[in-house]
N, C-alpha and C. Protein backbone atom coordinates (compact mmCIF):
# COMPACT_ATOMS: atom_id res chain seq x y z
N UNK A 1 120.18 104.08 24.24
CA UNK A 1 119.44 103.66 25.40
C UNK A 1 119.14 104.88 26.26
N UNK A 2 118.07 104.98 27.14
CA UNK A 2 117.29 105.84 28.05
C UNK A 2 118.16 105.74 29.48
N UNK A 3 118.42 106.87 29.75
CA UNK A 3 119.51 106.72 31.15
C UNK A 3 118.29 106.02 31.79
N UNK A 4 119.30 105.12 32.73
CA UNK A 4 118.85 103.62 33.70
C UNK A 4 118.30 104.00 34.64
N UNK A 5 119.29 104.92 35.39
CA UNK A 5 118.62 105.32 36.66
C UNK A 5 117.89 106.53 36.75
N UNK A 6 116.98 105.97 37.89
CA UNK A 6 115.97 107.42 37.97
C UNK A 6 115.75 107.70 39.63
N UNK A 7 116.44 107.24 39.88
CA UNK A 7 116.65 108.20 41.90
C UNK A 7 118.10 108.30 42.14
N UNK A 8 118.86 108.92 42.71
CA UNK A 8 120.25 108.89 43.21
C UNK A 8 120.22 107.46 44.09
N UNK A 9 121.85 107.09 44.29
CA UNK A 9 122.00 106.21 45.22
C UNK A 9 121.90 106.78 47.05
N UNK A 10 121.27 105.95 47.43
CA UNK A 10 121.68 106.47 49.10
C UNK A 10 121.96 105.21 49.47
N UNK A 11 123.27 105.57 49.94
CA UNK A 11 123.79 104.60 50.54
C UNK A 11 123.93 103.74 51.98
N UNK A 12 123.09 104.76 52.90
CA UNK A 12 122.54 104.58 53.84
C UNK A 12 121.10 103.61 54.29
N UNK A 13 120.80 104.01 52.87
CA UNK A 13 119.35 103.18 53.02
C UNK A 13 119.56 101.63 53.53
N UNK A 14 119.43 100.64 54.53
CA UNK A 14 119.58 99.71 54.38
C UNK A 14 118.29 98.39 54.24
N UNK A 15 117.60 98.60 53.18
CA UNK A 15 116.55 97.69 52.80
C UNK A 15 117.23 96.92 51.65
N UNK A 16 116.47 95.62 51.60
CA UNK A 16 117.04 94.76 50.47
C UNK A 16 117.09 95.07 49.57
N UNK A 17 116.12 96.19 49.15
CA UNK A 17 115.76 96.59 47.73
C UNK A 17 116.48 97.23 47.25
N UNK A 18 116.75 98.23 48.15
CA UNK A 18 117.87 99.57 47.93
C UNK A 18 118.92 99.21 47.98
N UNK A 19 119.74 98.01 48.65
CA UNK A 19 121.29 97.37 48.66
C UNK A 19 120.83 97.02 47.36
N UNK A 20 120.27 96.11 46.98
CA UNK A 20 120.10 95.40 45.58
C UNK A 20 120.05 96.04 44.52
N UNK A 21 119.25 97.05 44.21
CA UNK A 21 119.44 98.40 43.43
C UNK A 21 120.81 98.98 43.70
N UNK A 22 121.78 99.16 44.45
CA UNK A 22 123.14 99.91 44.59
C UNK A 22 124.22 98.71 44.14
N UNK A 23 123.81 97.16 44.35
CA UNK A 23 124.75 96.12 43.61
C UNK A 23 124.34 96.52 42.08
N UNK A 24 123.24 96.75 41.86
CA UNK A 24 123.06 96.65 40.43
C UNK A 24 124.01 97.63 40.31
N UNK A 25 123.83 99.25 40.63
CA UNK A 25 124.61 99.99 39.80
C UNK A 25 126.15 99.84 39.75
N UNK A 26 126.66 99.06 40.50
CA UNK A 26 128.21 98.84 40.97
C UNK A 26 128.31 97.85 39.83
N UNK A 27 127.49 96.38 39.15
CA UNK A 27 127.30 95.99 38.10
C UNK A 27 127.68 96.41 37.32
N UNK A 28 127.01 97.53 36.97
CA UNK A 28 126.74 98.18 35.30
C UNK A 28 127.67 98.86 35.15
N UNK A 29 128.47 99.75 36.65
CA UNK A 29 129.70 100.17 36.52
C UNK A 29 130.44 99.59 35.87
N UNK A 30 130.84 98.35 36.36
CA UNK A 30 131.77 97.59 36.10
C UNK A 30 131.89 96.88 34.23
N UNK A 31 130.44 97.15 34.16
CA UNK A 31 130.38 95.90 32.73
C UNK A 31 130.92 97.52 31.73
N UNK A 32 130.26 98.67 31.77
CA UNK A 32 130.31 99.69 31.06
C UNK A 32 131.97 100.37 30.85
N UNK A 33 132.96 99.37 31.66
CA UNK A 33 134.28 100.28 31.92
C UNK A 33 135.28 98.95 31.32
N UNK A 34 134.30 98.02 30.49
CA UNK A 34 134.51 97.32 29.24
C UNK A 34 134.29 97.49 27.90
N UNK A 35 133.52 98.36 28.06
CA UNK A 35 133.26 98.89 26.34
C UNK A 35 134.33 99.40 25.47
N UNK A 36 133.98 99.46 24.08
CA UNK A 36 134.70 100.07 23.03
C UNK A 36 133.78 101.38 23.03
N UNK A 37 135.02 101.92 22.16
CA UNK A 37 134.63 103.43 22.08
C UNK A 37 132.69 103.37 21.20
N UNK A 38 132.97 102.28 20.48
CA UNK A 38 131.66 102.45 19.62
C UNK A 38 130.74 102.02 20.37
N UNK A 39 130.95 101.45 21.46
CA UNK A 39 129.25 100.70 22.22
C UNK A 39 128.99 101.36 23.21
N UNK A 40 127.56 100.89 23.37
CA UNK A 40 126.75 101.46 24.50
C UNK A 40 126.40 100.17 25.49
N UNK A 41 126.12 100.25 26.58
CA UNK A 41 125.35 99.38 27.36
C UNK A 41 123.57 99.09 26.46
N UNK A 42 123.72 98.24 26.66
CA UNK A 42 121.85 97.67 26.90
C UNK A 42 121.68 96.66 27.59
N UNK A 43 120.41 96.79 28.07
CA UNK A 43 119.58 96.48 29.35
C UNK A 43 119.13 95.29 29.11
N UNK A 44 118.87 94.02 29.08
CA UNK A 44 117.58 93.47 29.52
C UNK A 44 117.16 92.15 30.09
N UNK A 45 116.31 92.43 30.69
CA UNK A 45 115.62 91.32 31.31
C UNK A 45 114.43 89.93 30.55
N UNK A 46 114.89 88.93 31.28
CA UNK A 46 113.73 87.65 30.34
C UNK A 46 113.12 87.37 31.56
N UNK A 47 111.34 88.15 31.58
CA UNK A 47 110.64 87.89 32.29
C UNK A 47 109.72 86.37 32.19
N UNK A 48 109.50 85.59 33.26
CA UNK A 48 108.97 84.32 32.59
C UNK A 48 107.91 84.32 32.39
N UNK A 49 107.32 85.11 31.77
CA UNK A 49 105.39 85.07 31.67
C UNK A 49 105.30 84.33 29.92
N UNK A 50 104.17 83.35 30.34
CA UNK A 50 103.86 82.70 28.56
C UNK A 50 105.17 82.58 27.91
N UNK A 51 106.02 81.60 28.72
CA UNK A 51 107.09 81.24 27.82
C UNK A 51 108.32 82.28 27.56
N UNK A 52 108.37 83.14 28.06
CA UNK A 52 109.24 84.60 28.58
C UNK A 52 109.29 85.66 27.45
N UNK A 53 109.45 86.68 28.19
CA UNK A 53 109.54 88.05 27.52
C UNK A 53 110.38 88.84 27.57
N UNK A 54 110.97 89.48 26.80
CA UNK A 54 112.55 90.35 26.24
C UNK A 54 111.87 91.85 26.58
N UNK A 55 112.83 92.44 27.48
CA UNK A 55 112.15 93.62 28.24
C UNK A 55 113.36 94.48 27.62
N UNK A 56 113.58 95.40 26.96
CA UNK A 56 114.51 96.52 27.25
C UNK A 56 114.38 97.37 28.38
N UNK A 57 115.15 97.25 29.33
CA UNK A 57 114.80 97.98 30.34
C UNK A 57 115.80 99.79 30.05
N UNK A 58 114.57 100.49 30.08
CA UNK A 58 114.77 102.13 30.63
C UNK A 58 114.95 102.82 31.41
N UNK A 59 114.83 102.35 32.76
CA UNK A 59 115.08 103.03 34.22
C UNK A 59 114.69 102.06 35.10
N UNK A 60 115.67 102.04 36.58
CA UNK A 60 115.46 101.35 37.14
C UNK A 60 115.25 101.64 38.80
N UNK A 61 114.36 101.53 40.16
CA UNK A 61 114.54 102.32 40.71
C UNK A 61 114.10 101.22 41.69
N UNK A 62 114.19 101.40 42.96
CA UNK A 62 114.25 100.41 44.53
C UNK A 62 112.50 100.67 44.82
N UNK A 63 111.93 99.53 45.29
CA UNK A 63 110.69 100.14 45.97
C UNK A 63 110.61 99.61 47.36
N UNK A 64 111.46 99.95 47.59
CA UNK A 64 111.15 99.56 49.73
C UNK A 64 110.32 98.97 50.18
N UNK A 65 110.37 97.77 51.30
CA UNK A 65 111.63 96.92 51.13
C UNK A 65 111.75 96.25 50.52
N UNK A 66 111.35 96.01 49.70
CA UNK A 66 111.86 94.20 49.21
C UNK A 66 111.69 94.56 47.45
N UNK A 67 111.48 95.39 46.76
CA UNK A 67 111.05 94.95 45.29
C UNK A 67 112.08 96.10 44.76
N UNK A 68 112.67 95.98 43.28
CA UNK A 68 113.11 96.34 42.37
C UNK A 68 112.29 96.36 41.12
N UNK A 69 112.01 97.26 40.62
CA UNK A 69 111.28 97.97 39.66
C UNK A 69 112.11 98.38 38.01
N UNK A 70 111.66 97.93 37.02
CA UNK A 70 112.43 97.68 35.91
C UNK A 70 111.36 98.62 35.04
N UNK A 71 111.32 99.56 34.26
CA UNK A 71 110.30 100.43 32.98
C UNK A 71 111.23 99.83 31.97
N UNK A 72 110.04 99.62 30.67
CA UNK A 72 110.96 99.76 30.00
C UNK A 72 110.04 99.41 28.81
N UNK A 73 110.59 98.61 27.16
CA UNK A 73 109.46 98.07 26.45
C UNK A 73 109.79 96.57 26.46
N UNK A 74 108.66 96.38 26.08
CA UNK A 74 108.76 94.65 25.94
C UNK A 74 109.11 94.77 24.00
N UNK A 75 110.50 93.80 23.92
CA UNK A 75 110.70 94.22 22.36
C UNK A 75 109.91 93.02 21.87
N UNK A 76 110.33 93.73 20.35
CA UNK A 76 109.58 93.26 19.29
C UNK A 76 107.90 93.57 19.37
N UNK A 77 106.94 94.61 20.48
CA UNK A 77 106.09 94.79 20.37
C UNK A 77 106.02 96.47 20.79
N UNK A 78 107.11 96.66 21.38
CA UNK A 78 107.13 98.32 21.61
C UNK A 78 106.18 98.87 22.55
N UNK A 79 105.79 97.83 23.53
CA UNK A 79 104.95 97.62 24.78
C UNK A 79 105.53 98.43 25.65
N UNK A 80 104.83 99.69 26.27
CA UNK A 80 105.38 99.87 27.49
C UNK A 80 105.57 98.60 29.03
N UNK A 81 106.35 98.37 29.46
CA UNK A 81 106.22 97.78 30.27
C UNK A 81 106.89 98.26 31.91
N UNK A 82 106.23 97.66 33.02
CA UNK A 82 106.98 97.78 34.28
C UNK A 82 106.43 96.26 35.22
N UNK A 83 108.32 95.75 35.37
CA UNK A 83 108.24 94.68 35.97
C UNK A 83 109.02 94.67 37.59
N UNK A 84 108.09 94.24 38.64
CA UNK A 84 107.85 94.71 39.89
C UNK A 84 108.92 93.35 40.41
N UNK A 85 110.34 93.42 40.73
CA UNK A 85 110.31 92.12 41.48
C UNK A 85 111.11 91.77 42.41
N UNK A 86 110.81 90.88 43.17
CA UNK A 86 111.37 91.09 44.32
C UNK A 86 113.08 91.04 44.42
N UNK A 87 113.36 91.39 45.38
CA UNK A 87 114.97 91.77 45.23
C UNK A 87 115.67 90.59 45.35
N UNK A 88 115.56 89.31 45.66
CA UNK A 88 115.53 88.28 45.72
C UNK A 88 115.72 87.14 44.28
N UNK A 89 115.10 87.61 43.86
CA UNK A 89 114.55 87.14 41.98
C UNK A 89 115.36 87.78 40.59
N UNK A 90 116.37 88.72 40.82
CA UNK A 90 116.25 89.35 39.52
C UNK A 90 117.47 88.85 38.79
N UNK A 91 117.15 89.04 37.67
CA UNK A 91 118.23 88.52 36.57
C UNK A 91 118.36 89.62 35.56
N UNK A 92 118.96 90.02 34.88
CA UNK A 92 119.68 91.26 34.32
C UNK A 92 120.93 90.81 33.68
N UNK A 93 120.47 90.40 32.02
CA UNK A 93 121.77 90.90 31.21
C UNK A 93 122.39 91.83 30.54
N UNK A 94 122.94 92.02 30.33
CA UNK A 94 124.09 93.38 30.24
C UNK A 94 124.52 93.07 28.54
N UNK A 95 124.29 93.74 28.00
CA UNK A 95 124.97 93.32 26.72
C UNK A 95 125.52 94.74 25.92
N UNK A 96 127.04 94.22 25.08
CA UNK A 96 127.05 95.65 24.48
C UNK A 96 127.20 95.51 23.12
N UNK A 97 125.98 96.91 22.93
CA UNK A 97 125.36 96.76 21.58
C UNK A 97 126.32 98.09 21.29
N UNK A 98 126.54 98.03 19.85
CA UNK A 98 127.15 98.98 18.89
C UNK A 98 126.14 100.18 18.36
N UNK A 99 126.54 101.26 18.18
CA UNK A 99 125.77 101.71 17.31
C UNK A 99 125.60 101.82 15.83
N UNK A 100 124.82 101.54 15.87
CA UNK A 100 124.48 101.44 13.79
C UNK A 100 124.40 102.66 13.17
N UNK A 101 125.58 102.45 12.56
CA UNK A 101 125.58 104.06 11.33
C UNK A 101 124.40 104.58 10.91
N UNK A 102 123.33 103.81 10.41
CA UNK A 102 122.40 104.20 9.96
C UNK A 102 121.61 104.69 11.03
N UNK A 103 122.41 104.65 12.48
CA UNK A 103 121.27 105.11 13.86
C UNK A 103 122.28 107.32 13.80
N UNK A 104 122.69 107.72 13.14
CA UNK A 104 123.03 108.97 13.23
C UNK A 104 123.76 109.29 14.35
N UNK A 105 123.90 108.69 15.33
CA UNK A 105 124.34 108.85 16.61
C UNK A 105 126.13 108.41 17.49
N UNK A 106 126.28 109.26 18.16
CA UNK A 106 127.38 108.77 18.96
C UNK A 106 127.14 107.94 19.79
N UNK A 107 127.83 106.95 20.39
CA UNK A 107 127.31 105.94 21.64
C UNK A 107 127.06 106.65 22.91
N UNK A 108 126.48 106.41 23.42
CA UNK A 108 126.19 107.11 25.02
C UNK A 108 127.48 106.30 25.45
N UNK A 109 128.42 107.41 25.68
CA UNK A 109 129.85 106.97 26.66
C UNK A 109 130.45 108.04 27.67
N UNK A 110 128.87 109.23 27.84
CA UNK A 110 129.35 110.20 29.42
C UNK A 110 128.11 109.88 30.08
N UNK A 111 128.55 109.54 31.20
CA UNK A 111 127.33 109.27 32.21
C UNK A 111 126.23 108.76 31.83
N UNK A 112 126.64 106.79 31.53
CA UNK A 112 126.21 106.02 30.74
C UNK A 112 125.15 105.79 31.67
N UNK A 113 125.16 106.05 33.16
CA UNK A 113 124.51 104.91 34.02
C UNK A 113 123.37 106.65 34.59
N UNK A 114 123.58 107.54 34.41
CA UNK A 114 122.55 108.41 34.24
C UNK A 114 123.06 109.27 35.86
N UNK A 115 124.47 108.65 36.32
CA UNK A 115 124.36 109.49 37.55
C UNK A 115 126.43 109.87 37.43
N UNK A 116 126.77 110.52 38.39
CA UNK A 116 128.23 111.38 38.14
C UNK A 116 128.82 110.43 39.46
C-alpha cells in the first residue's frame, strides 16, 4: 500500500475536517499495532454511487472546513479516483491484508501510516 497520509497532523487546527482527519489517524494507529509481522494495513472505502464502489484508498488529507478527501483506485478497474466527503459521512474499513509471496516484498511495518 501507498503511504496514507499526505500533510502532517496539526493539532491545533480546530475545523471538523482536520479533527476528523486526526481521529482517523489515531484509528489506523490503533488497528496497525494489531498486525502480524506478515501484514500490512489496507484502506478502503464503499462509496454509494450505482450500487457502490470499492475504493483502495492511497492518501488521505483534510480540506477545510468540513470535507475529507480520500485518492486512491477504484478496484477491479484500476481507476484513478478522489472521493470528496464531508466529515460528517465517512466510513473507512481497515483490513489486514498479508503479503503474497509471489508479491516479492516485505510488509510495510515502519511508518505504516506515512508519518513518525
Amino acid at each position: 500500500m501507498a503511504t496514507i497520509i499526505t500533510e502532517p497532523p496539526n493539532y491545533n487546527n480546530p475545523s471538523l475536517a482536520h479533527q476528523t482527519y486526526i481521529c482517523l489517524l489515531k484509528e489506523i494507529a490503533k488497528f496497525e499495532s494489531t498486525l502480524n509481522v506478515d501484514e500490512e494495513i489496507g484502506y478502503f472505502l464503499f462509496a454509494s454511487f450505482a450500487g457502490g464502489t470499492h475504493i483502495s484508498v492511497e492518501s488521505i488529507y483534510s480540506s477545510d472546513p468540513y470535507f475529507v478527501v480520500f485518492e486512491g483506485i477504484i478496484h477491479n478497474t484500476n481507476q484513478r479516483t478522489k472521493l470528496v466527503q464531508h466529515s460528517t459521512q465517512i466510513n473507512v474499513l481497515f483490513v489486514a491484508v498479508k503479503v503474497q509471496p509471489e508479491e516479492n516484498r516485505e510488509p510495510n511495518r515502519t511508518n505504516r501510516i506515512g508519518f513518525v
